[in-house]
C-alpha atoms as a PDB file:
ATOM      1  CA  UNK A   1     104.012 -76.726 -22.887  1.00  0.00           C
ATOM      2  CA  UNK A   2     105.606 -76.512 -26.054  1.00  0.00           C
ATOM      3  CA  UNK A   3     104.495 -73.183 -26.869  1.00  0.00           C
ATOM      4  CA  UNK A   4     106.864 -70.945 -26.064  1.00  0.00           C
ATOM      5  CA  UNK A   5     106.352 -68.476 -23.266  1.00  0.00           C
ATOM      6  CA  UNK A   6     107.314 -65.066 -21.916  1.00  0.00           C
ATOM      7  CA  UNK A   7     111.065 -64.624 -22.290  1.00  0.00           C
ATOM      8  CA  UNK A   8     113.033 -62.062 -19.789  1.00  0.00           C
ATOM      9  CA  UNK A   9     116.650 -61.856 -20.474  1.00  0.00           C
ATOM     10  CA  UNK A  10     119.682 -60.442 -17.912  1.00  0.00           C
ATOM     11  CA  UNK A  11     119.446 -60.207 -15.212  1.00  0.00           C
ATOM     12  CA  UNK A  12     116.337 -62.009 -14.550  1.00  0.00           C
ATOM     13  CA  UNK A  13     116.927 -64.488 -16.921  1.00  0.00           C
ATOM     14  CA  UNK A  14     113.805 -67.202 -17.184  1.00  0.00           C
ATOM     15  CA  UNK A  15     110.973 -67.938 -19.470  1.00  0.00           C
ATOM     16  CA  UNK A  16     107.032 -68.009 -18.028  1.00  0.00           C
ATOM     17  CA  UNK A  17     104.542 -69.906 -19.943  1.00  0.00           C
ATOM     18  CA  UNK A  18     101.181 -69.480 -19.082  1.00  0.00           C
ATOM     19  CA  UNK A  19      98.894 -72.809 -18.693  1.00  0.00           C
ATOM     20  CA  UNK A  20      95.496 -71.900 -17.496  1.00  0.00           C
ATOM     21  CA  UNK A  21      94.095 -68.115 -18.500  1.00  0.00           C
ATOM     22  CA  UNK A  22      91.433 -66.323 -18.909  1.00  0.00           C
ATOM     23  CA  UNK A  23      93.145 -65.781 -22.530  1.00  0.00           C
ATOM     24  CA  UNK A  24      93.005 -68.974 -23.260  1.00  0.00           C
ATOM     25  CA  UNK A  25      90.278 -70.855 -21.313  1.00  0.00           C
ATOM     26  CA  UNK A  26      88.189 -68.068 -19.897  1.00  0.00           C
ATOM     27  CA  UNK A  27      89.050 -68.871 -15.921  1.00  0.00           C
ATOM     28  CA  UNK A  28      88.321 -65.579 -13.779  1.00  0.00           C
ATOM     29  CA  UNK A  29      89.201 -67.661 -10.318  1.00  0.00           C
ATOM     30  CA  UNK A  30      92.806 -68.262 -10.777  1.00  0.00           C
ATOM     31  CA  UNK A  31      95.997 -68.057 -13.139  1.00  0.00           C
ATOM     32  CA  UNK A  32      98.648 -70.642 -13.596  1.00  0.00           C
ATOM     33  CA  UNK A  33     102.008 -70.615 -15.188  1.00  0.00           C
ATOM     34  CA  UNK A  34     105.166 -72.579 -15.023  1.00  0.00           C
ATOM     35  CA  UNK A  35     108.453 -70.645 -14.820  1.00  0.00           C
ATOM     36  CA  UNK A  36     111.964 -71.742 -15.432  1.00  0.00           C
ATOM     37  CA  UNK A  37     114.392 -69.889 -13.657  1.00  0.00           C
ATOM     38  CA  UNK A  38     117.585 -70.247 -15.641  1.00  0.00           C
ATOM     39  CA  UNK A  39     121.024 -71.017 -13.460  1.00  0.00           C
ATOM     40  CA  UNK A  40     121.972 -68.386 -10.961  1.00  0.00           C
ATOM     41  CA  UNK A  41     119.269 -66.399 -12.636  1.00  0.00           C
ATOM     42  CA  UNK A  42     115.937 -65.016 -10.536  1.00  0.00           C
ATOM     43  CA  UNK A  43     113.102 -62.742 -10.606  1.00  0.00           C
ATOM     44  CA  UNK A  44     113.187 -59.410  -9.762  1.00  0.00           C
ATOM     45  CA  UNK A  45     112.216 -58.067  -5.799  1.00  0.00           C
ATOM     46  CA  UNK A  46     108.417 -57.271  -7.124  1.00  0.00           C
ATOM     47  CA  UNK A  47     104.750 -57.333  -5.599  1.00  0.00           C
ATOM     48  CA  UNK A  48     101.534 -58.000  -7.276  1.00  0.00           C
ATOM     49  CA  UNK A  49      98.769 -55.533  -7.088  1.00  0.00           C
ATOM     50  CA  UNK A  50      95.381 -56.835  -6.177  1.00  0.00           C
ATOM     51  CA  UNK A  51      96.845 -60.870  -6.596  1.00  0.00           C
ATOM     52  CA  UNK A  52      97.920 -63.289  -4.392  1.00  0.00           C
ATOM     53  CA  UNK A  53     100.419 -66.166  -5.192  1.00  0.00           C
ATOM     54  CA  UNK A  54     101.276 -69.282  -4.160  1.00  0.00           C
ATOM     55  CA  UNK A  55     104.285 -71.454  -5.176  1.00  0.00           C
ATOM     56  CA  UNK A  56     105.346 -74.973  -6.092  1.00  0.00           C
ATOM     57  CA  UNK A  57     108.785 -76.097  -6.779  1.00  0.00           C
ATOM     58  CA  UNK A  58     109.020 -78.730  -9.220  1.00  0.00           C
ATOM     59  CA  UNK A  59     112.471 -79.168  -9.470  1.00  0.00           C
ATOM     60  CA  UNK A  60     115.872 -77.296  -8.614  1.00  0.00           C
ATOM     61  CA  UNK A  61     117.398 -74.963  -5.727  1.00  0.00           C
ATOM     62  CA  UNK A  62     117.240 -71.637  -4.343  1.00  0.00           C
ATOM     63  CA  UNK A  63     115.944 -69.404  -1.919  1.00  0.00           C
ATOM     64  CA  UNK A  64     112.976 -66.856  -1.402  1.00  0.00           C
ATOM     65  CA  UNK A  65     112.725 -63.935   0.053  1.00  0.00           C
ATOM     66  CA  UNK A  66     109.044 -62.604   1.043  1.00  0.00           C
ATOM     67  CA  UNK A  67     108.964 -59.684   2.796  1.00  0.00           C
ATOM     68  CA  UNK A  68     111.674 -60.067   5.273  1.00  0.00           C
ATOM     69  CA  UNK A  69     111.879 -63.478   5.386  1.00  0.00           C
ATOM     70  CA  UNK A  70     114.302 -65.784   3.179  1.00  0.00           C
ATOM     71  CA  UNK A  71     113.580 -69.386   2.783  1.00  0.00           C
ATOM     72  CA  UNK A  72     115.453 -72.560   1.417  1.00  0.00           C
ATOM     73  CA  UNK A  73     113.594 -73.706  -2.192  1.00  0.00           C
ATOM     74  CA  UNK A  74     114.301 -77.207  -2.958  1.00  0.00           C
ATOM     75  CA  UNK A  75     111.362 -79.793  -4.997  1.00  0.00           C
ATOM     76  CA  UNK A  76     108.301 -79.978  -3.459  1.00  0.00           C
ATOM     77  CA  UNK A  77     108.264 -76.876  -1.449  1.00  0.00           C
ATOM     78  CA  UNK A  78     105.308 -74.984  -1.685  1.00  0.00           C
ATOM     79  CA  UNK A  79     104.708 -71.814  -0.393  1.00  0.00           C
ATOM     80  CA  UNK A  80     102.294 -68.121  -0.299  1.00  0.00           C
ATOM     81  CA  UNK A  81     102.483 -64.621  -1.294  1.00  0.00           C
ATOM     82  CA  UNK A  82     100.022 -62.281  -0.050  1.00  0.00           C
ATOM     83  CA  UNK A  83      98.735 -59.649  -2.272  1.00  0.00           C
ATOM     84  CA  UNK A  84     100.904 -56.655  -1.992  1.00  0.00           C
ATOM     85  CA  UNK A  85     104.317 -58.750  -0.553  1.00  0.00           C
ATOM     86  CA  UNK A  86     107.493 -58.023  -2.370  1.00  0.00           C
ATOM     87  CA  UNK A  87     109.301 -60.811  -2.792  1.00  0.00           C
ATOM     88  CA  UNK A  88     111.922 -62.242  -4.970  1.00  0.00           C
ATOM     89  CA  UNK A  89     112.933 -66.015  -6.082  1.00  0.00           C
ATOM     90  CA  UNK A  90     116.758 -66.936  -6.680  1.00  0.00           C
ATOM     91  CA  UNK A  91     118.192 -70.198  -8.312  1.00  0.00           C
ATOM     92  CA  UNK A  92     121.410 -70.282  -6.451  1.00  0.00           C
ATOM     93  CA  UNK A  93     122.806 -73.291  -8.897  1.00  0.00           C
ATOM     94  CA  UNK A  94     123.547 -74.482 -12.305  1.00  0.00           C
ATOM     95  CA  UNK A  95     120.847 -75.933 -12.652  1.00  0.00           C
ATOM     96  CA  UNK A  96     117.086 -74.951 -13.625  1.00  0.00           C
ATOM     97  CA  UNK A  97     114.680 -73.701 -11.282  1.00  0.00           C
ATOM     98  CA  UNK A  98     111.168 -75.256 -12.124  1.00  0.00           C
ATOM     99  CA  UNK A  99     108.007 -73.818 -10.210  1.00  0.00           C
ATOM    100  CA  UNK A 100     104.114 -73.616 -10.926  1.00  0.00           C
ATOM    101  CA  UNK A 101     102.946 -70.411 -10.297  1.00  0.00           C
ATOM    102  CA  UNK A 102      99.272 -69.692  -9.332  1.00  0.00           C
ATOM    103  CA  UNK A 103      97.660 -66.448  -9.245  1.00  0.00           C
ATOM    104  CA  UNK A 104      94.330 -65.547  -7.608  1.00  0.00           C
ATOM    105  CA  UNK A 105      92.131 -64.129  -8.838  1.00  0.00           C
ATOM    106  CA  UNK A 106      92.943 -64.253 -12.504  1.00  0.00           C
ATOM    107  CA  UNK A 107      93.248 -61.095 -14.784  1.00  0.00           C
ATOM    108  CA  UNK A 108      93.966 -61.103 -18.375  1.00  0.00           C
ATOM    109  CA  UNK A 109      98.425 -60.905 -18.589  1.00  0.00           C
ATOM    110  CA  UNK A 110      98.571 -57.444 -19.639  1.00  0.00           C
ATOM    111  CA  UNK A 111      96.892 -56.397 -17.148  1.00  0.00           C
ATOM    112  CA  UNK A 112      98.977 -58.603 -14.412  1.00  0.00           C
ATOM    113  CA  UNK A 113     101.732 -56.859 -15.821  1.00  0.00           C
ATOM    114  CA  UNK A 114     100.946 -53.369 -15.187  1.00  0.00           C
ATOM    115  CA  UNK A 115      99.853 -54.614 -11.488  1.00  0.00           C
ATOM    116  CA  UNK A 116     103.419 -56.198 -10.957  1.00  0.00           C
ATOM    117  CA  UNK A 117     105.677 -53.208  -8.731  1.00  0.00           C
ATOM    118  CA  UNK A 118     109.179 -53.669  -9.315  1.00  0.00           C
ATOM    119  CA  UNK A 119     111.056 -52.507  -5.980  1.00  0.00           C
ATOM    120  CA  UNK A 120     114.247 -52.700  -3.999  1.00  0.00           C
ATOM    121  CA  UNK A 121     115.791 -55.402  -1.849  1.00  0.00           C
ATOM    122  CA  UNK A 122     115.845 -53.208   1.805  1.00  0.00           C
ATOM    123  CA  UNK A 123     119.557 -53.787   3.177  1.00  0.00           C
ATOM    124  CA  UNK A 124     119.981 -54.956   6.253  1.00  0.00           C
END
């Protein structure tokens, strides 16, 4: 991990680094990155195009919201995206948020990134 990885800045501040690839080790059945979610930071409300995900929580707090639903992150909470689910992850403290993300199937990055929708949080 001490390459460094994909940097966002405000106001989804966190940095991705990819672990397992098809970049770097040829893998077609599944992606995996760790993220780090910097304090009171998040991701985006987004959905992935053609890729499911599924979470781990290594360390920190925060909540998740997928689809309508919000849930309580804490360390070792683990939980699924469906293919085509907004969703969004918040770090709610001063602390880092630490999760392994894994992706399936796998695609080369650039193309994840074009498949990523960015959309917006319904109000309720």
């Amino acid at each position: 991990w001490k390459e460094k990885g994909d940097i966002r800045e405000e106001p989804y501040k966190r940095e991705t680094k990819p672990l397992f690839t098809m970049e770097k080790f040829g893998i077609k059945e599944f992606m995996l990155n760790v993220t780090f979610i910097d304090p009171y930071s998040g991701t985006p409300y987004h959905k992935h195009v053609e890729l499911a995900e599924t979470i781990y929580v290594v360390s920190g707090r925060g909540e998740v919201v997928i689809g309508e639903e919000k849930y309580q992150l804490e360390p070792d909470i683990v939980f699924y995206v469906p293919k085509e689910v907004f969703h969004q992850i918040t770090n709610k403290t001063a602390e880092t948020l630490k999760i392994i993300n894994v992706f399936a199937p796998a695609m080369y990055r650039d193309e994840h990134k074009k498949k990523t929708i960015i959309g917006v949080m319904p109000k309720k």
